[in-house]
C-alpha atoms as a PDB file:
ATOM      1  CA  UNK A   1     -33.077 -28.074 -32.879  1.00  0.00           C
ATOM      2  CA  UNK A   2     -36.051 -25.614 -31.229  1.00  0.00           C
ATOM      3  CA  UNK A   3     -35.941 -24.663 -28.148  1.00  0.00           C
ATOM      4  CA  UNK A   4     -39.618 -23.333 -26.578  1.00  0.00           C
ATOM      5  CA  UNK A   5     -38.969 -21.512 -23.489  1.00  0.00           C
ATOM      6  CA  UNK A   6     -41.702 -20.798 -21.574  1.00  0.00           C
ATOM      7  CA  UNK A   7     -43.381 -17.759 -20.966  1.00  0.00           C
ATOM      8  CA  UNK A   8     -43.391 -16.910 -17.322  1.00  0.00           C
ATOM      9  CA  UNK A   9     -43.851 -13.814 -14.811  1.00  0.00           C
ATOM     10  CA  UNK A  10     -40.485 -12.265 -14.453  1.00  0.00           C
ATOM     11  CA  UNK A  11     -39.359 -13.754 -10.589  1.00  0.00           C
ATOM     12  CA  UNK A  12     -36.407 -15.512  -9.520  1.00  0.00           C
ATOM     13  CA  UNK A  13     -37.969 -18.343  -8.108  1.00  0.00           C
ATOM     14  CA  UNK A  14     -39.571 -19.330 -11.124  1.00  0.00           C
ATOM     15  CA  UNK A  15     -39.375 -22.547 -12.427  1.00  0.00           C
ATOM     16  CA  UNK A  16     -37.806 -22.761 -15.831  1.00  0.00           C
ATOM     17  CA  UNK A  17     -38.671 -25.544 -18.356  1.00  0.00           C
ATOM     18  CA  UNK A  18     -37.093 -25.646 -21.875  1.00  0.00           C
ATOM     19  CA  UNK A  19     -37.677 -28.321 -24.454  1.00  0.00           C
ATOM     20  CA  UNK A  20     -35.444 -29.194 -27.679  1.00  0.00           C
ATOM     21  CA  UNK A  21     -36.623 -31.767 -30.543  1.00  0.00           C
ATOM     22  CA  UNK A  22     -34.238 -32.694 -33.599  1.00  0.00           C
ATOM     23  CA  UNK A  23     -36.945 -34.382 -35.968  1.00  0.00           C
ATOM     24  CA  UNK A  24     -35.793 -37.643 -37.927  1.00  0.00           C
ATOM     25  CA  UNK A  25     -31.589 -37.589 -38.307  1.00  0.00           C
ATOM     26  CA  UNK A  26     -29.282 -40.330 -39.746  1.00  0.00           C
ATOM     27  CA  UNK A  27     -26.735 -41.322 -37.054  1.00  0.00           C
ATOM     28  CA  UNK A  28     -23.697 -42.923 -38.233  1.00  0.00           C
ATOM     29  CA  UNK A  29     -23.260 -44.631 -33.644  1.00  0.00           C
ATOM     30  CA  UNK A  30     -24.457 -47.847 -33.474  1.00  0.00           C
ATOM     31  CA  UNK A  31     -26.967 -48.201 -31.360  1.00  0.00           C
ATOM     32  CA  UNK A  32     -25.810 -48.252 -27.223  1.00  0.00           C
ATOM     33  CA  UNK A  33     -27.290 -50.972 -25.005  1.00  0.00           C
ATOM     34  CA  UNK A  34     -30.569 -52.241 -24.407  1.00  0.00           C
ATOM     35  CA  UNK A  35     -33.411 -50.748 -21.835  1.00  0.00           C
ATOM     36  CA  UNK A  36     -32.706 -52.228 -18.287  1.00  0.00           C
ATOM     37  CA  UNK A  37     -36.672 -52.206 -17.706  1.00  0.00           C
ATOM     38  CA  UNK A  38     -38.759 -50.247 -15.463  1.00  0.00           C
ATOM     39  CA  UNK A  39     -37.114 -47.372 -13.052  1.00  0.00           C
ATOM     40  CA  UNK A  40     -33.421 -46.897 -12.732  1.00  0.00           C
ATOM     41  CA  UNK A  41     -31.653 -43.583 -12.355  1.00  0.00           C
ATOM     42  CA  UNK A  42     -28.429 -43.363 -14.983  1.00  0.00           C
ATOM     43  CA  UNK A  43     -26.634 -42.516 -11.569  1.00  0.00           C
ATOM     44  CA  UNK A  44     -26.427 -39.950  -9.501  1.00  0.00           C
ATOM     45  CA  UNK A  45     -27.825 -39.647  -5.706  1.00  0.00           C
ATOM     46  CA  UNK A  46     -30.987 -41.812  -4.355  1.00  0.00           C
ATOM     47  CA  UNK A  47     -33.155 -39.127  -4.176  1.00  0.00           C
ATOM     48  CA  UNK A  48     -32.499 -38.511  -7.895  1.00  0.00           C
ATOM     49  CA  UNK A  49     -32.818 -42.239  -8.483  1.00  0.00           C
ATOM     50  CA  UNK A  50     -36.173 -42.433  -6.960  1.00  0.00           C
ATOM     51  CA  UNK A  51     -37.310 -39.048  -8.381  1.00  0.00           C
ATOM     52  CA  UNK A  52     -36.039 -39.968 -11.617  1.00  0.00           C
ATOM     53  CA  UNK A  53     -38.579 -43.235 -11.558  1.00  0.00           C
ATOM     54  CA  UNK A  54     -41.540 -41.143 -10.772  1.00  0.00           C
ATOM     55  CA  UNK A  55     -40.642 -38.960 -13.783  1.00  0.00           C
ATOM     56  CA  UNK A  56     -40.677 -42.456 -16.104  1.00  0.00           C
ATOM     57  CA  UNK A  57     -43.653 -43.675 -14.203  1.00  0.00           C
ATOM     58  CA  UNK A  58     -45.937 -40.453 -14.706  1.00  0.00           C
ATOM     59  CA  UNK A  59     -44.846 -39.762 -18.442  1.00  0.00           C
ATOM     60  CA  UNK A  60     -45.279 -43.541 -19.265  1.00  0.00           C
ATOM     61  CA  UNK A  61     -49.035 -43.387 -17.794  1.00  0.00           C
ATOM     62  CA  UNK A  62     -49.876 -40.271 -19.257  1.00  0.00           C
ATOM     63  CA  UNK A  63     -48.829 -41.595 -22.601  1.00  0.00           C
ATOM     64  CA  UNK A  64     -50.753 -44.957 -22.187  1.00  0.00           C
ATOM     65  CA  UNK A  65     -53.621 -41.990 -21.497  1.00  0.00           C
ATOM     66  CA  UNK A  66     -53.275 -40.912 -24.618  1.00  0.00           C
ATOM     67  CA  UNK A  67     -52.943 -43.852 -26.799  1.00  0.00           C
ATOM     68  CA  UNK A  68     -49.155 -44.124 -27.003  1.00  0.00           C
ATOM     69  CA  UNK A  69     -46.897 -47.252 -26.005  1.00  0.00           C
ATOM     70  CA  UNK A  70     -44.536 -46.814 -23.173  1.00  0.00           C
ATOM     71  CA  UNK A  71     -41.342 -45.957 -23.722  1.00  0.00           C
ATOM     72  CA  UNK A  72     -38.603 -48.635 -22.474  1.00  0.00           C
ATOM     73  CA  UNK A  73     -36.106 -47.111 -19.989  1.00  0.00           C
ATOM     74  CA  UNK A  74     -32.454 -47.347 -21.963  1.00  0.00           C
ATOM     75  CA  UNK A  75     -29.655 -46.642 -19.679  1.00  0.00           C
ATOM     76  CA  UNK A  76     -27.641 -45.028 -22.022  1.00  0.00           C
ATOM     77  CA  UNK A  77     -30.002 -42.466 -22.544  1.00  0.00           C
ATOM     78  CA  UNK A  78     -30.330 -41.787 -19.064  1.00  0.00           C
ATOM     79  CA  UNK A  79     -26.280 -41.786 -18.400  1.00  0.00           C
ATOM     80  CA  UNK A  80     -26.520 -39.386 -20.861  1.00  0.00           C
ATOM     81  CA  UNK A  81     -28.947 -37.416 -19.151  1.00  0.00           C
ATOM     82  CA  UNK A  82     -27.602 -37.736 -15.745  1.00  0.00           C
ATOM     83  CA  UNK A  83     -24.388 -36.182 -17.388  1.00  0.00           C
ATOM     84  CA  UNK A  84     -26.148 -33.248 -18.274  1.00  0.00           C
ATOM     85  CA  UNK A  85     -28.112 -32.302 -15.272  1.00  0.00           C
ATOM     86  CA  UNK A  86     -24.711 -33.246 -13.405  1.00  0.00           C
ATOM     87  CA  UNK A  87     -22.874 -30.475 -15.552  1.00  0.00           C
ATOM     88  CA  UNK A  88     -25.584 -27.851 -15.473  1.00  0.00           C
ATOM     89  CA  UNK A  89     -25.397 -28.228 -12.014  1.00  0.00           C
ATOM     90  CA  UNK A  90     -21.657 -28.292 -11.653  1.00  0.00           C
ATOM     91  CA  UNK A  91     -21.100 -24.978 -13.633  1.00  0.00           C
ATOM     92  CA  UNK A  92     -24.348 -23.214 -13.027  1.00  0.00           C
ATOM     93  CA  UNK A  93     -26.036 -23.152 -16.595  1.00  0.00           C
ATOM     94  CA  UNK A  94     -29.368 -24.122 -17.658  1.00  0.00           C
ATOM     95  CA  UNK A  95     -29.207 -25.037 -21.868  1.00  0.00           C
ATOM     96  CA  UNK A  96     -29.808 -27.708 -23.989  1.00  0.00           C
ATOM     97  CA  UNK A  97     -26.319 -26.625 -25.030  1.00  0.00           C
ATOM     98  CA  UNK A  98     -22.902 -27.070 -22.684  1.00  0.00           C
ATOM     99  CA  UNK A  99     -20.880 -24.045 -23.121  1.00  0.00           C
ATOM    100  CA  UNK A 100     -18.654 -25.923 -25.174  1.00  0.00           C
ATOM    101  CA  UNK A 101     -21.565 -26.456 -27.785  1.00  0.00           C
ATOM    102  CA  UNK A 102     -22.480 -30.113 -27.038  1.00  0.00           C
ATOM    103  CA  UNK A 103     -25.954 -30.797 -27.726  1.00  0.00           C
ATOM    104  CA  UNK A 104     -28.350 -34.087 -26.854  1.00  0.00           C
ATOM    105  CA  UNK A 105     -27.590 -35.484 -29.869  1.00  0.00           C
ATOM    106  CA  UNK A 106     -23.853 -34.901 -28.878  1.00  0.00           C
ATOM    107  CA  UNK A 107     -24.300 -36.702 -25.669  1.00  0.00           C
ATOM    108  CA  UNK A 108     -26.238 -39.203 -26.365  1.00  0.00           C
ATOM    109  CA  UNK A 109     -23.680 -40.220 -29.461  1.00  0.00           C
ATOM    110  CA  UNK A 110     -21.223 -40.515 -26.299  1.00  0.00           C
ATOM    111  CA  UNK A 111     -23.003 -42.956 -24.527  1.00  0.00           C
ATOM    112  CA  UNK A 112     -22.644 -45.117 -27.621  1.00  0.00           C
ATOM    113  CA  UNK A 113     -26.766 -44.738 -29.011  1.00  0.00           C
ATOM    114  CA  UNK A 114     -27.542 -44.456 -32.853  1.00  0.00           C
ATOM    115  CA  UNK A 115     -30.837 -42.895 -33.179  1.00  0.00           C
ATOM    116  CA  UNK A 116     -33.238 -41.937 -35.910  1.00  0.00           C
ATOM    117  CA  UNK A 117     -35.416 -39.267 -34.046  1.00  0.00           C
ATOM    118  CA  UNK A 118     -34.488 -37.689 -30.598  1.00  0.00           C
ATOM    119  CA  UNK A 119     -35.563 -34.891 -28.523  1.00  0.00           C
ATOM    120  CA  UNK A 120     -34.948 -33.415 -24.734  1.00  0.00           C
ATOM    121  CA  UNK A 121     -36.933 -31.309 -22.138  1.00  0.00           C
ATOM    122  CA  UNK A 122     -34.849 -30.050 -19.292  1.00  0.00           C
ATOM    123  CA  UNK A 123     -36.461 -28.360 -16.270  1.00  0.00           C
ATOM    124  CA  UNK A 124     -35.023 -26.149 -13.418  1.00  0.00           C
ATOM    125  CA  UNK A 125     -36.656 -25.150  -9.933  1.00  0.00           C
ATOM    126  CA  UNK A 126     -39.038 -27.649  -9.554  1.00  0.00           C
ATOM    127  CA  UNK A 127     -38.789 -30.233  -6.624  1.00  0.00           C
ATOM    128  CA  UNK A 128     -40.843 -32.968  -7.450  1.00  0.00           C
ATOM    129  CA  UNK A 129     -41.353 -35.646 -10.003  1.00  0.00           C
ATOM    130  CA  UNK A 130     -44.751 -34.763 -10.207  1.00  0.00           C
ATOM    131  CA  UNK A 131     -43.976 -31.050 -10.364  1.00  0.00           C
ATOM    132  CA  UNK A 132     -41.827 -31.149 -13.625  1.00  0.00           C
ATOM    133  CA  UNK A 133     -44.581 -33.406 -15.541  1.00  0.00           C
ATOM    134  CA  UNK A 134     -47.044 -31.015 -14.756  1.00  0.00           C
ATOM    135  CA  UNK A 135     -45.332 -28.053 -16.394  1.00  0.00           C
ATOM    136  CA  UNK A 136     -43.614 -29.938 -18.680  1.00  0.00           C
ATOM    137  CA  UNK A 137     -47.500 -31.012 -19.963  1.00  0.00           C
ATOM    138  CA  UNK A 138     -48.474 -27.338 -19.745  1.00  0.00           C
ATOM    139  CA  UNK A 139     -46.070 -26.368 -22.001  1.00  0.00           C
ATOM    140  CA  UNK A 140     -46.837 -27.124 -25.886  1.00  0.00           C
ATOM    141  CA  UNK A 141     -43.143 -27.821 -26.714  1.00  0.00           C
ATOM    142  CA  UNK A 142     -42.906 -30.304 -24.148  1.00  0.00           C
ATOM    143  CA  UNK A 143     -46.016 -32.256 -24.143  1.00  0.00           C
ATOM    144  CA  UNK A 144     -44.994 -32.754 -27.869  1.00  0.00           C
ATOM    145  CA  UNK A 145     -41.989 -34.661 -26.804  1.00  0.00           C
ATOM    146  CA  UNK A 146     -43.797 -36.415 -24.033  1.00  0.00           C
ATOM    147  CA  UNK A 147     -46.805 -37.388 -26.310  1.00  0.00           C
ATOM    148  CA  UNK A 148     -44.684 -37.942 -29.846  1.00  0.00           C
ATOM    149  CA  UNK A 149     -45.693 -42.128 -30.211  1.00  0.00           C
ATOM    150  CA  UNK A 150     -42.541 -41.776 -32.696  1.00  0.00           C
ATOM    151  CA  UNK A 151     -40.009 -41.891 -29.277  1.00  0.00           C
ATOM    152  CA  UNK A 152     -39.582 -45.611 -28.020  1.00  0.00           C
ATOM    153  CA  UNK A 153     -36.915 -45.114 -25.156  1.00  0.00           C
ATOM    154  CA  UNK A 154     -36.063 -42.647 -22.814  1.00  0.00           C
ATOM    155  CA  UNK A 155     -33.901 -41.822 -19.662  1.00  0.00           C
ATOM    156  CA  UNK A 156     -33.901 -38.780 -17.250  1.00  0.00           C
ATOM    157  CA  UNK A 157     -31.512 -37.452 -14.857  1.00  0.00           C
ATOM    158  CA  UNK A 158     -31.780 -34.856 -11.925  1.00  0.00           C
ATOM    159  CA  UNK A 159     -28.851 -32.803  -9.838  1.00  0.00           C
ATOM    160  CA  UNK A 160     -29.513 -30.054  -7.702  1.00  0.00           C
ATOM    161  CA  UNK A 161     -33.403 -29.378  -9.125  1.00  0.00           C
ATOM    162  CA  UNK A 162     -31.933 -29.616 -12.863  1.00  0.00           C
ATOM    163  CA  UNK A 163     -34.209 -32.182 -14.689  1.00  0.00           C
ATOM    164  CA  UNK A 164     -32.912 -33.773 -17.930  1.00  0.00           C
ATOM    165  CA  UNK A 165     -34.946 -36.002 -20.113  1.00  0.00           C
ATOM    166  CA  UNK A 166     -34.295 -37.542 -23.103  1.00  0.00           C
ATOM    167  CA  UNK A 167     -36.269 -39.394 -25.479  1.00  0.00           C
ATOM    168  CA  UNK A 168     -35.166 -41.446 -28.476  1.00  0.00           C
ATOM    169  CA  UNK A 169     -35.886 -44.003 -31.155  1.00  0.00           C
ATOM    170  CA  UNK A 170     -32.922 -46.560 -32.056  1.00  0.00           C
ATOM    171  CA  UNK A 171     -31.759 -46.823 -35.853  1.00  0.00           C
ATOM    172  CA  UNK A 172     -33.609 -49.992 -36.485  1.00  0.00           C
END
């Protein structure tokens, strides 16, 4: 896994992006349950439901943009990523790692998903949909996630200005 952090004036109110990326992995899960279609929020509260949209909407137009088909909303991926904004939220971290040492990969195995190729960008600080795809395309690390054709399904999850969002390609 790499994380890019990136490079920011030294102030607390900040933003924060990080991205990870595993590149192609076997994974022994079978593959979780089919995309739900089009918006959807993994859980959490409405305004992270409707936020959480705008985050599929804008990353699925910038990749048509660019050449690359849209990726296919998979509720498992975004329970999983709901989890994870949830927890970094709960107990004040901000890590593609839980302090226990659960990664992506980890969490997305829970929510029953085999993948071939996954990858996450996470975000803190930022209040808007809009906002967090704008720096997470300013950042090299994460525009590689956002514009890697090789993803087909994603989910994202927001608590408490904590973005999560995960991107993966199913076994098959």
């Amino acid at each position: 896994m790499t994380i890019r952090p990136i490079l920011r004036p030294a102030f607390f109110a900040a933003p924060l992006l990080l991205a990870g990326c595993v590149g192609a992995m076997p994974a022994p899960v079978p593959e979780g349950s089919a995309p739900s279609g089009a918006g959807g929020s993994g859980g959490g509260t409405m305004e992270a439901s409707s936020e959480t949209a705008e985050v599929a909407r804008l990353v699925n137009e910038h990749r048509a943009r660019i050449g690359c088909r849209a990726l296919a909303w998979d509720d498992a991926a975004a329970r999983a990523a709901q989890a994870h904004s949830d927890d970094m939220a709960r107990r004040n971290y901000f890590s593609h790692t839980s302090p226990e040492g659960r990664t992506m990969v980890d969490r997305l195995r829970a929510q029953g998903a085999g993948y071939r190729l996954v990858g996450e960008n996470i975000a803190m600080g930022q209040s808007t949909a809009r906002e967090v795809v704008r720096g997470w395309l300013a950042s090299p690390g994460h525009r590689q996630n956002i514009e890697n054709c090789g993803y087909t399904r994603h989910g994202v999850g927001l608590r408490s200005g904590r973005w999560t969002h995960l991107f993966y390609t199913p076994l098959q």
